[in-house]
N, C-alpha and C. Protein backbone atom coordinates (compact mmCIF):
# COMPACT_ATOMS: atom_id res chain seq x y z
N UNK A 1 22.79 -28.29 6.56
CA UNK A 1 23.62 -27.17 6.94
C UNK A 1 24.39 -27.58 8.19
N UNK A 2 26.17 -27.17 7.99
CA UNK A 2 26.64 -27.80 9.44
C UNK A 2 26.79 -26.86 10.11
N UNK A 3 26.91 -27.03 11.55
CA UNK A 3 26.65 -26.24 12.54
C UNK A 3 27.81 -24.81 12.66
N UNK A 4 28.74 -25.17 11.49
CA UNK A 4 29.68 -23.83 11.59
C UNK A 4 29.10 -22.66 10.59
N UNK A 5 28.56 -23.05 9.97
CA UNK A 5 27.50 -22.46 8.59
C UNK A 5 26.58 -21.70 9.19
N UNK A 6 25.75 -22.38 9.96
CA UNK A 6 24.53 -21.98 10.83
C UNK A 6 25.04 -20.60 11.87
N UNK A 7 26.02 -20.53 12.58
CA UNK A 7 26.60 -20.28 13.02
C UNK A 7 26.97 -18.98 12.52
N UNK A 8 27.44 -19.33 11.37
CA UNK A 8 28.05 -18.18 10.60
C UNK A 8 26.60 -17.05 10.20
N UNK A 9 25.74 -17.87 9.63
CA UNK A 9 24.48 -17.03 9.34
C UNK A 9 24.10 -16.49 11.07
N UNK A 10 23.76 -17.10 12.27
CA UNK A 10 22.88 -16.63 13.00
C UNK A 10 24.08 -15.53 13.47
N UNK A 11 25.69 -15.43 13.47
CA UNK A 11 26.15 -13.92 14.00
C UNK A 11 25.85 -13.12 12.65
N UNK A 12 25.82 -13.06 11.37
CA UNK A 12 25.58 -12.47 10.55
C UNK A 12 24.09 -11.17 10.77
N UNK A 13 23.27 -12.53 11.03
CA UNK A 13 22.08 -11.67 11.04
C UNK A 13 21.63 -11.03 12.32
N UNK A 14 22.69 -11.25 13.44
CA UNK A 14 22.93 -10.57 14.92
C UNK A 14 22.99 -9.35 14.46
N UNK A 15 24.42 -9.23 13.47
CA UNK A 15 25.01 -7.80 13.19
C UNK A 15 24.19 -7.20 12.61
N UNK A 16 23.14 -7.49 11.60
CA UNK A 16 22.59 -7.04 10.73
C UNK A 16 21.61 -6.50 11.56
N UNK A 17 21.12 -6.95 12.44
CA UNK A 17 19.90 -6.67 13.23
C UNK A 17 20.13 -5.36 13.97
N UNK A 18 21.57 -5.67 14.41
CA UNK A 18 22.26 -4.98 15.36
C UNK A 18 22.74 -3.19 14.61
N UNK A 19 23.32 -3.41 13.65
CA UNK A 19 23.22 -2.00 12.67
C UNK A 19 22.27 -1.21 12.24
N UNK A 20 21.18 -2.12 11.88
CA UNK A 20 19.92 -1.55 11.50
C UNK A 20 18.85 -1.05 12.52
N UNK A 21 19.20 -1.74 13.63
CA UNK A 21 18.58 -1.03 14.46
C UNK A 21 19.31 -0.36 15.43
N UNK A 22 20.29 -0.04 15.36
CA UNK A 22 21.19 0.71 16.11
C UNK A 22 21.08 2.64 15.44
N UNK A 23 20.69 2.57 13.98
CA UNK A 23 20.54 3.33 12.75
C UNK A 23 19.15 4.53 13.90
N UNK A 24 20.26 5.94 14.28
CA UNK A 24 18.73 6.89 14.63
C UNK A 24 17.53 7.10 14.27
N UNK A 25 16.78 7.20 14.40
CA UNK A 25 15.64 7.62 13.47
C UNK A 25 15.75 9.30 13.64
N UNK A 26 15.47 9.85 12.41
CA UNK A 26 15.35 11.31 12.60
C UNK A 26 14.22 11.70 13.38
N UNK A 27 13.56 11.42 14.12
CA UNK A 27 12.27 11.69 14.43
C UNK A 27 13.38 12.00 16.15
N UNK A 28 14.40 11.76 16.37
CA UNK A 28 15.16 12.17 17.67
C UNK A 28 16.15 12.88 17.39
N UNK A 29 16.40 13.96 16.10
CA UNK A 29 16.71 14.80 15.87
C UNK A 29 15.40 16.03 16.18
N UNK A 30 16.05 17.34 17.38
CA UNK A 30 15.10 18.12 17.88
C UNK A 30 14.86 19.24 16.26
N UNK A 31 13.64 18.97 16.57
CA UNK A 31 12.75 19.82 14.86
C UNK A 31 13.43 21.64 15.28
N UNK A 32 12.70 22.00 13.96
CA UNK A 32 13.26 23.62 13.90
C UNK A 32 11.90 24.15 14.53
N UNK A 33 11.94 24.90 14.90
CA UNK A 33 11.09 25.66 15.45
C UNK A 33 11.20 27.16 14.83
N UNK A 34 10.59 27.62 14.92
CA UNK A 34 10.22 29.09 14.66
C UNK A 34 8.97 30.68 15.23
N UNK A 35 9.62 31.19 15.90
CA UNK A 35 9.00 31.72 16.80
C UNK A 35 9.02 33.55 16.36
N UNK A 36 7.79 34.32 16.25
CA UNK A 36 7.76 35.47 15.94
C UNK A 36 8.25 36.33 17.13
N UNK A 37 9.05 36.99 16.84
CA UNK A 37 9.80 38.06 18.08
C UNK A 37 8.66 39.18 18.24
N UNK A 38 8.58 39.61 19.82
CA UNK A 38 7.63 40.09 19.68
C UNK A 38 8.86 41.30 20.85
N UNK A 39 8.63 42.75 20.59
CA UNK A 39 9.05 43.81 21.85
C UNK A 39 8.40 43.51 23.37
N UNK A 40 7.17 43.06 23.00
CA UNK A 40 6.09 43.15 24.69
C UNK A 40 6.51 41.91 24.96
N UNK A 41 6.25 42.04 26.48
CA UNK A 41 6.63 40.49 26.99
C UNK A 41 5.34 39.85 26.46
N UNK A 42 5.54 38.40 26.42
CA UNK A 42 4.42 37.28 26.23
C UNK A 42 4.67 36.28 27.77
N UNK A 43 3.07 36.29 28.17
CA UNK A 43 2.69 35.43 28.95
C UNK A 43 3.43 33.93 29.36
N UNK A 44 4.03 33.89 29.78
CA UNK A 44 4.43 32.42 29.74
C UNK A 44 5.77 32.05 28.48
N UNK A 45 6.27 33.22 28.21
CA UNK A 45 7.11 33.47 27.32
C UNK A 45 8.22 33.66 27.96
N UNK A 46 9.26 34.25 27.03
CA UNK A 46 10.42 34.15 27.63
C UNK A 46 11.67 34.96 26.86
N UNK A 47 12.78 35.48 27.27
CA UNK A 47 13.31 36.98 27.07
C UNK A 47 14.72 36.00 25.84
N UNK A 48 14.88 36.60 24.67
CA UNK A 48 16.01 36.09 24.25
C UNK A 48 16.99 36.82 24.09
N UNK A 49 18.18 36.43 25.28
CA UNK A 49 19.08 37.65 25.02
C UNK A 49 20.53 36.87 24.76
N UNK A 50 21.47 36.19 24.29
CA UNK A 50 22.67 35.93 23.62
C UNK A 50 23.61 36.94 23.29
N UNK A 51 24.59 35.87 23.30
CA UNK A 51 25.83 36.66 22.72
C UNK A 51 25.46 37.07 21.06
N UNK A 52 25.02 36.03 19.91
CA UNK A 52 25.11 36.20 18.50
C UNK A 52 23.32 37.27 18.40
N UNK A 53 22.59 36.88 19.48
CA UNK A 53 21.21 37.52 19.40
C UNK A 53 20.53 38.30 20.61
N UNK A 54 21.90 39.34 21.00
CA UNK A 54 21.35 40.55 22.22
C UNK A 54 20.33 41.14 22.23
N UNK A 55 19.92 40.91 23.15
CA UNK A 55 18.46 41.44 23.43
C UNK A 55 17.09 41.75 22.62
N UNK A 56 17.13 40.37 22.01
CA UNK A 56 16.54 39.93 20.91
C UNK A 56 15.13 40.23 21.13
N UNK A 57 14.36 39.64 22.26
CA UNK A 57 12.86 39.94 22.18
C UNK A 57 12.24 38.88 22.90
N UNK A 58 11.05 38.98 23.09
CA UNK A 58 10.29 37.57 23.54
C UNK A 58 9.75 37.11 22.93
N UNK A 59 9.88 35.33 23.25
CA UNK A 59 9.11 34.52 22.40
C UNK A 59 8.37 34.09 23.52
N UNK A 60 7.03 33.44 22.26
CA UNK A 60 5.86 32.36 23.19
C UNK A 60 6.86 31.00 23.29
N UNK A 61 5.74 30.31 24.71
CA UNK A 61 6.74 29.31 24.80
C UNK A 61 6.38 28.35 24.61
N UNK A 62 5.23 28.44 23.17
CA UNK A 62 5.57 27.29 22.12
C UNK A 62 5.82 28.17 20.48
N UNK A 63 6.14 27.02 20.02
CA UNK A 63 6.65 27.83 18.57
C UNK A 63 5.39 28.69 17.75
N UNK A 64 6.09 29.05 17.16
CA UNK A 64 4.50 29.61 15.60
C UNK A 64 4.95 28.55 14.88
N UNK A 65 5.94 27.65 14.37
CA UNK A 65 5.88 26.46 13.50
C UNK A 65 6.91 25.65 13.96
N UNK A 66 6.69 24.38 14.02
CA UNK A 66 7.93 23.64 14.00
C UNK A 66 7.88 22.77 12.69
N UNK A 67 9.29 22.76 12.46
CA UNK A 67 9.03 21.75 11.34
C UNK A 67 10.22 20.44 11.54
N UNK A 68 10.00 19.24 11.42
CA UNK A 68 10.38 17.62 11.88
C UNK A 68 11.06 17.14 11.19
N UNK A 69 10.77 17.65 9.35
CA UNK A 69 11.34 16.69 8.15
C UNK A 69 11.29 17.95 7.04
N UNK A 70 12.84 17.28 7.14
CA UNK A 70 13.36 18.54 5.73
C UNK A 70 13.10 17.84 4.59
N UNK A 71 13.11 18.19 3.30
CA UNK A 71 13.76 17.35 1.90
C UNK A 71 15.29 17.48 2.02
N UNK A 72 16.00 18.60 2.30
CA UNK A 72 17.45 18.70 1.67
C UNK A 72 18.06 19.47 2.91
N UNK A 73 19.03 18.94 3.25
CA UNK A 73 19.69 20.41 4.21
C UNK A 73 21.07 20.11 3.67
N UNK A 74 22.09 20.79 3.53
CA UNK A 74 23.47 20.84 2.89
C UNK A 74 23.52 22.21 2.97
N UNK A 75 25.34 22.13 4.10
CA UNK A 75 26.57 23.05 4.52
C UNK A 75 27.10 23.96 3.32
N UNK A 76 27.45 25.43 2.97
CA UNK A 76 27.89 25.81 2.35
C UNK A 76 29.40 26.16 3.42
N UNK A 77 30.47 26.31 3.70
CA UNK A 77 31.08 26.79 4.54
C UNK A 77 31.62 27.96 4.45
N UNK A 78 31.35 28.46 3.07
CA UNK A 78 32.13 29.90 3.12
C UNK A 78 31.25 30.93 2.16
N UNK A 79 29.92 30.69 2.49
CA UNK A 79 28.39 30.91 1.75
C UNK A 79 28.55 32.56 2.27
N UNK A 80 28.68 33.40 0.72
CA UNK A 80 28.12 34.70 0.71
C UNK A 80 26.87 35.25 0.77
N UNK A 81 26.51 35.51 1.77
CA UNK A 81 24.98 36.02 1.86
C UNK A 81 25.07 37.66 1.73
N UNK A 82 24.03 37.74 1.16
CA UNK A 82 23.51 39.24 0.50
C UNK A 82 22.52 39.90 1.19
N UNK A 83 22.78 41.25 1.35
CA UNK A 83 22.04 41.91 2.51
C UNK A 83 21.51 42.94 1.60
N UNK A 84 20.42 43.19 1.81
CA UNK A 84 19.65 44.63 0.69
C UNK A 84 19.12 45.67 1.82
N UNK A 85 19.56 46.74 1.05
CA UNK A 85 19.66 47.99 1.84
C UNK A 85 18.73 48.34 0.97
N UNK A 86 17.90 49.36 2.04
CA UNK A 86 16.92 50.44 0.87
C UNK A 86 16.91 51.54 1.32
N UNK A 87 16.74 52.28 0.28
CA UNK A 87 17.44 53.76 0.95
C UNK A 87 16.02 54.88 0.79
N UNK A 88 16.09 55.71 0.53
CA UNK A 88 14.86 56.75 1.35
C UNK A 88 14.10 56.43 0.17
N UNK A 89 14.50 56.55 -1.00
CA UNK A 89 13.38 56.54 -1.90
C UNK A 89 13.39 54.92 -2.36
N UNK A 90 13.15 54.00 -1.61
CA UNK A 90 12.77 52.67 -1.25
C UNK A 90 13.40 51.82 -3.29
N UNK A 91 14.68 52.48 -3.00
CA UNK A 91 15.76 52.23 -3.96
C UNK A 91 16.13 50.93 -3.42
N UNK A 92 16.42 49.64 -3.59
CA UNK A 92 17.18 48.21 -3.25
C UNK A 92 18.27 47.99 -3.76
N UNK A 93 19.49 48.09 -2.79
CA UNK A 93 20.85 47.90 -2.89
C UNK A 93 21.23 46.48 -2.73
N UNK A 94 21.23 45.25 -3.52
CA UNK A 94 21.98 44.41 -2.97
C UNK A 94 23.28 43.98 -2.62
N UNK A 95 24.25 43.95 -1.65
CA UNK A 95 24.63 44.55 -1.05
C UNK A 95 25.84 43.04 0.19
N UNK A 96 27.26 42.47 -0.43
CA UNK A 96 27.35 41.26 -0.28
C UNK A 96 27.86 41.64 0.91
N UNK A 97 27.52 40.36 2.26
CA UNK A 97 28.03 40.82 3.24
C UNK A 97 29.40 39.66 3.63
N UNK A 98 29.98 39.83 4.70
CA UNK A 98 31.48 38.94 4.60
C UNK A 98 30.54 36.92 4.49
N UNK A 99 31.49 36.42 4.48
CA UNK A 99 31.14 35.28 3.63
C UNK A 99 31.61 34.08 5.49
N UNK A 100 30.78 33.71 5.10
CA UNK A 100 30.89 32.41 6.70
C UNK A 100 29.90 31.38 6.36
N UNK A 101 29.69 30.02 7.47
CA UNK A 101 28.90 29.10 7.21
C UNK A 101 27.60 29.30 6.73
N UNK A 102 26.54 28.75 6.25
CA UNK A 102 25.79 28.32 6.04
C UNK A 102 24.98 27.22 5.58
N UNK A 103 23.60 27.12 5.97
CA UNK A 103 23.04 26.12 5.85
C UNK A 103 22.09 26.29 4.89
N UNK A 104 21.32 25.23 3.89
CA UNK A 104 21.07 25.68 3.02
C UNK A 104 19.52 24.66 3.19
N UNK A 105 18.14 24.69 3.40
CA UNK A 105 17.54 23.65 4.29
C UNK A 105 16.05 24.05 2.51
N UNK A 106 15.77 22.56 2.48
CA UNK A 106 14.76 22.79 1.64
C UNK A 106 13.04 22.44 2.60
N UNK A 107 12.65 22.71 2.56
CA UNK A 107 11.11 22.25 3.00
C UNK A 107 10.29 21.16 2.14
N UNK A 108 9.51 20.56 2.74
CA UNK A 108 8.69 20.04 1.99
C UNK A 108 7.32 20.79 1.73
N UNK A 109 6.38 20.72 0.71
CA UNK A 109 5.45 21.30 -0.05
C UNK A 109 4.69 21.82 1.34
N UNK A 110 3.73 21.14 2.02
CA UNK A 110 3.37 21.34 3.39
C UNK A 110 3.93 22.39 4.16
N UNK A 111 4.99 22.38 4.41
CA UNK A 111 5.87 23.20 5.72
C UNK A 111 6.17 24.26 5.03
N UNK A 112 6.20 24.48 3.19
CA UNK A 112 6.41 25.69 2.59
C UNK A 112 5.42 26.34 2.50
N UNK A 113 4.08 26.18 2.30
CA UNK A 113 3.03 27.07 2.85
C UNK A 113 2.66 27.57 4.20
N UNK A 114 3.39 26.69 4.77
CA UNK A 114 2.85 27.17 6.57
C UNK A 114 4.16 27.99 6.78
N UNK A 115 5.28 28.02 6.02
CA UNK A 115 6.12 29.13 6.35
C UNK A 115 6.14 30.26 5.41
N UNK A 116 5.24 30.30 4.56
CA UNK A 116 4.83 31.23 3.90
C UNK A 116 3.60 32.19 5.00
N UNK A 117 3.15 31.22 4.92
CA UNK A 117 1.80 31.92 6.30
C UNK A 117 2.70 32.43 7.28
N UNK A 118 3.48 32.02 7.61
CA UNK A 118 3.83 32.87 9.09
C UNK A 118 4.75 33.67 8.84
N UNK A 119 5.43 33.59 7.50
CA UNK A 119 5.95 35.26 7.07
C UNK A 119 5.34 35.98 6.87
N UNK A 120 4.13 35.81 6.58
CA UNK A 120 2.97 36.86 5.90
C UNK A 120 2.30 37.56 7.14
N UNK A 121 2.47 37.05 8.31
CA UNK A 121 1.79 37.44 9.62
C UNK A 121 2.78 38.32 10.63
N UNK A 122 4.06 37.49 10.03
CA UNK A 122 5.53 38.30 10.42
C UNK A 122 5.73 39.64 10.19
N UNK A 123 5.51 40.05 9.16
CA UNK A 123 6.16 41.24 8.11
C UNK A 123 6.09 42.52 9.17
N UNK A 124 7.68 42.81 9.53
CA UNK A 124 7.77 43.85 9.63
C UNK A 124 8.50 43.71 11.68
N UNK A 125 8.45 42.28 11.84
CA UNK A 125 8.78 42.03 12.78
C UNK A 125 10.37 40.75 12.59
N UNK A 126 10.39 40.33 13.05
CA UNK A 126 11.57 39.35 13.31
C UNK A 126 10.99 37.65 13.81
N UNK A 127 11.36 36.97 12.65
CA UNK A 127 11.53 35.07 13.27
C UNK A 127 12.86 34.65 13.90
N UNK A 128 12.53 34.40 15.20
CA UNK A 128 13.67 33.57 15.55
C UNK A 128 13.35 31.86 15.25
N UNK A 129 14.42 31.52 14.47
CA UNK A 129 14.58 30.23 14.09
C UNK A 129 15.87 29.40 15.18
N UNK A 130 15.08 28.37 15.48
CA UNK A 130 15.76 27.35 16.56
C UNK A 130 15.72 25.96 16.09
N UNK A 131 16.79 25.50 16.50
CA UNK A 131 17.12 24.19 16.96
C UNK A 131 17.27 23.59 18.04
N UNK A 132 16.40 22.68 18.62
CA UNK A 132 16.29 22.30 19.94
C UNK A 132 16.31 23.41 21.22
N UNK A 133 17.55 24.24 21.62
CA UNK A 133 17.64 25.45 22.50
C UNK A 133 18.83 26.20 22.32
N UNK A 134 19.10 25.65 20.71
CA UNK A 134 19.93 26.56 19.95
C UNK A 134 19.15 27.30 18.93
N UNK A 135 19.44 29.17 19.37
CA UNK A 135 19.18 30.02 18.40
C UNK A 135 19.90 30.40 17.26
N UNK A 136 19.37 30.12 15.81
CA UNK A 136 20.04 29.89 14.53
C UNK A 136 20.40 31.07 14.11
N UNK A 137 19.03 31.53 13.84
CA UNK A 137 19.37 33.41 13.45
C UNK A 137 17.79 34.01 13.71
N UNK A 138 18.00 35.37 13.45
CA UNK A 138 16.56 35.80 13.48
C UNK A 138 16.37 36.70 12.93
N UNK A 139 15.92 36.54 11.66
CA UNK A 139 15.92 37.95 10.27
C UNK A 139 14.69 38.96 10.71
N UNK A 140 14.73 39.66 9.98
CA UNK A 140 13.74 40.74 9.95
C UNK A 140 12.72 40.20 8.99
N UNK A 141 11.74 39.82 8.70
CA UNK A 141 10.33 39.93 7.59
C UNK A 141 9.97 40.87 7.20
N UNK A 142 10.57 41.57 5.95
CA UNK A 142 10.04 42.82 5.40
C UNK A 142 8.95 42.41 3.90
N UNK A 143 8.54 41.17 3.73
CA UNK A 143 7.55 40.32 3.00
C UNK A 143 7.12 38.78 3.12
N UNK A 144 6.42 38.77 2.24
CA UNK A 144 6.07 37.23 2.27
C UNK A 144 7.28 36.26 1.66
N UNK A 145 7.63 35.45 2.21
CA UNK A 145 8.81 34.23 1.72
C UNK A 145 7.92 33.46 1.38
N UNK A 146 8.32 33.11 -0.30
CA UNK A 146 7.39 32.33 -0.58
C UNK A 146 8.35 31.18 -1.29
N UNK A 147 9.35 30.27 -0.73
CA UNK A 147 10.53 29.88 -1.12
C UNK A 147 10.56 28.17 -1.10
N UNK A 148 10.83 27.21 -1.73
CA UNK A 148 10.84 25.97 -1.40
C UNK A 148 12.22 25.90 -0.18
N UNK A 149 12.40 26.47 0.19
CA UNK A 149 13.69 26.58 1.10
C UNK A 149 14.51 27.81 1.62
N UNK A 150 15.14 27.95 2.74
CA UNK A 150 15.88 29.27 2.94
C UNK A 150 17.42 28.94 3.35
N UNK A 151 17.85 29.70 3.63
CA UNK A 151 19.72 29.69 3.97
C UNK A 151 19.65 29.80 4.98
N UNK A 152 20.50 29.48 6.25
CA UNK A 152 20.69 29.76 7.66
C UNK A 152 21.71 30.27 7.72
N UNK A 153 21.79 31.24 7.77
CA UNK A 153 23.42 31.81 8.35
C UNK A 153 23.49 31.55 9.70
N UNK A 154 25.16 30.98 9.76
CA UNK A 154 25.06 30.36 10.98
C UNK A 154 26.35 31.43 11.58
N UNK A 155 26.53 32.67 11.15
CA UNK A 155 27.28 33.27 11.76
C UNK A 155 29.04 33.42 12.12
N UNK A 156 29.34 33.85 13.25
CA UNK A 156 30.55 33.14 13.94
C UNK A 156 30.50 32.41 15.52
N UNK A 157 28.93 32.09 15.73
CA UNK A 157 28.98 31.48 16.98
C UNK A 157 28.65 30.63 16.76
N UNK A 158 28.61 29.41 17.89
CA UNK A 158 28.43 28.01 18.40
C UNK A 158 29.30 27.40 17.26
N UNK A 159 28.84 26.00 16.84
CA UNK A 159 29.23 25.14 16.24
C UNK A 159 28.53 24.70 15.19
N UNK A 160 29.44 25.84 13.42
CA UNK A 160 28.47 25.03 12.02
C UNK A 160 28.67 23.46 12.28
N UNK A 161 29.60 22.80 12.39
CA UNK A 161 29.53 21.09 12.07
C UNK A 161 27.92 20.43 12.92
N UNK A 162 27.78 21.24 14.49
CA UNK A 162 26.82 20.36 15.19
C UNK A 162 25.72 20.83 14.07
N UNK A 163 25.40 22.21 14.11
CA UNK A 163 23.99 22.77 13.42
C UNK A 163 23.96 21.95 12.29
N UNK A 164 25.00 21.46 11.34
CA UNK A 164 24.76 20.54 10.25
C UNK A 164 23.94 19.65 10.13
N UNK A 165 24.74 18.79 10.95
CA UNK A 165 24.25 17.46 11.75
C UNK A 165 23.25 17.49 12.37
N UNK A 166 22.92 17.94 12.67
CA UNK A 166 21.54 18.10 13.17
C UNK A 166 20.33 18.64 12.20
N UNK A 167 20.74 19.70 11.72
CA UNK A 167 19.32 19.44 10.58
C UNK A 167 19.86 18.18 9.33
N UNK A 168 20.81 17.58 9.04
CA UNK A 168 20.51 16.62 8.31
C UNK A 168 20.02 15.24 8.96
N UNK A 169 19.70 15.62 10.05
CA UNK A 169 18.76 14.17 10.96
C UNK A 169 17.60 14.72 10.89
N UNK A 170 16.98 15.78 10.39
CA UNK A 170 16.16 16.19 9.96
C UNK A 170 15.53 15.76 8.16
N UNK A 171 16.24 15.44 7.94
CA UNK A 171 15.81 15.00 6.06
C UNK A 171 15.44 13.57 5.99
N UNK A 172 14.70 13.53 5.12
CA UNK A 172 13.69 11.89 4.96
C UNK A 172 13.53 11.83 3.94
């Protein structure tokens, strides 16, 4: 082998080295968290009040779940989400509300029972769902979610492209 050959292979496998390990690992994408809203203050907790989530409630100040590794997360950008109304005689209206981003996040088998469990402990209160020290949304629990995955409505605040990107450094 002549020395321009050699040459040629040892910047080759510089770059190669150099891409592949340049490549994030999702494990430095900040996990979702999920935290039960509670009215009373919590100990060592802390008040969530926002522009998209006024005077939301307190959370503990560690999660009720985090989760690290999605299967699937994929952007809808103009995703109609459906709101159900129930009316006195516990009649269910579904019920389409205006149409904006969303995120569409699958779980793995594991993280779908443990977010089944903590809807089931929820019911009747509110999850705030986070990303790093961004608040996503925070539904009401009026049952058990028993779902391989849920939707994030991401509203009209902050930034759908970052929230994207960021839970798809979440998928493995």
């Amino acid at each position: 082998m002549n020395g321009s050959m050699r040459k040629f292979i040892y910047t080759l496998f510089v770059v190669l080295v150099s891409v592949v390990g340049c490549h994030r690992p999702a494990a430095d994408a900040p996990p979702l968290a999920f935290y039960i809203v509670s009215e009373q203050k919590i100990d060592g907790g802390r008040f969530i009040d926002t522009p998209e989530l006024p005077k939301l409630g307190y959370i503990a100040a560690k999660p009720d779940m985090v989760v690290d590794e999605l299967e699937y997360a994929n952007c809808d950008p103009k995703a109609i989400m459906d709101s159900v109304m129930v009316d006195d005689n516990n009649k269910e209206t579904v019920v389409p509300v205006k149409s904006h981003a969303a995120v569409e996040i699958k779980f793995n088998s594991a993280d779908r029972k443990r977010f089944t469990s903590l809807t089931e402990r929820a019911i009747g209160k509110r999850i705030l769902l986070m990303q790093g020290d961004v608040p996503l949304m925070a539904p009401d629990i009026r049952m058990p979610i028993d779902a391989p995955g849920i939707m994030i409505s991401l509203g009209s605040g902050g930034n759908p492209t970052n929230v994207v990107e960021g839970l798809k450094k979440l998928v493995r």
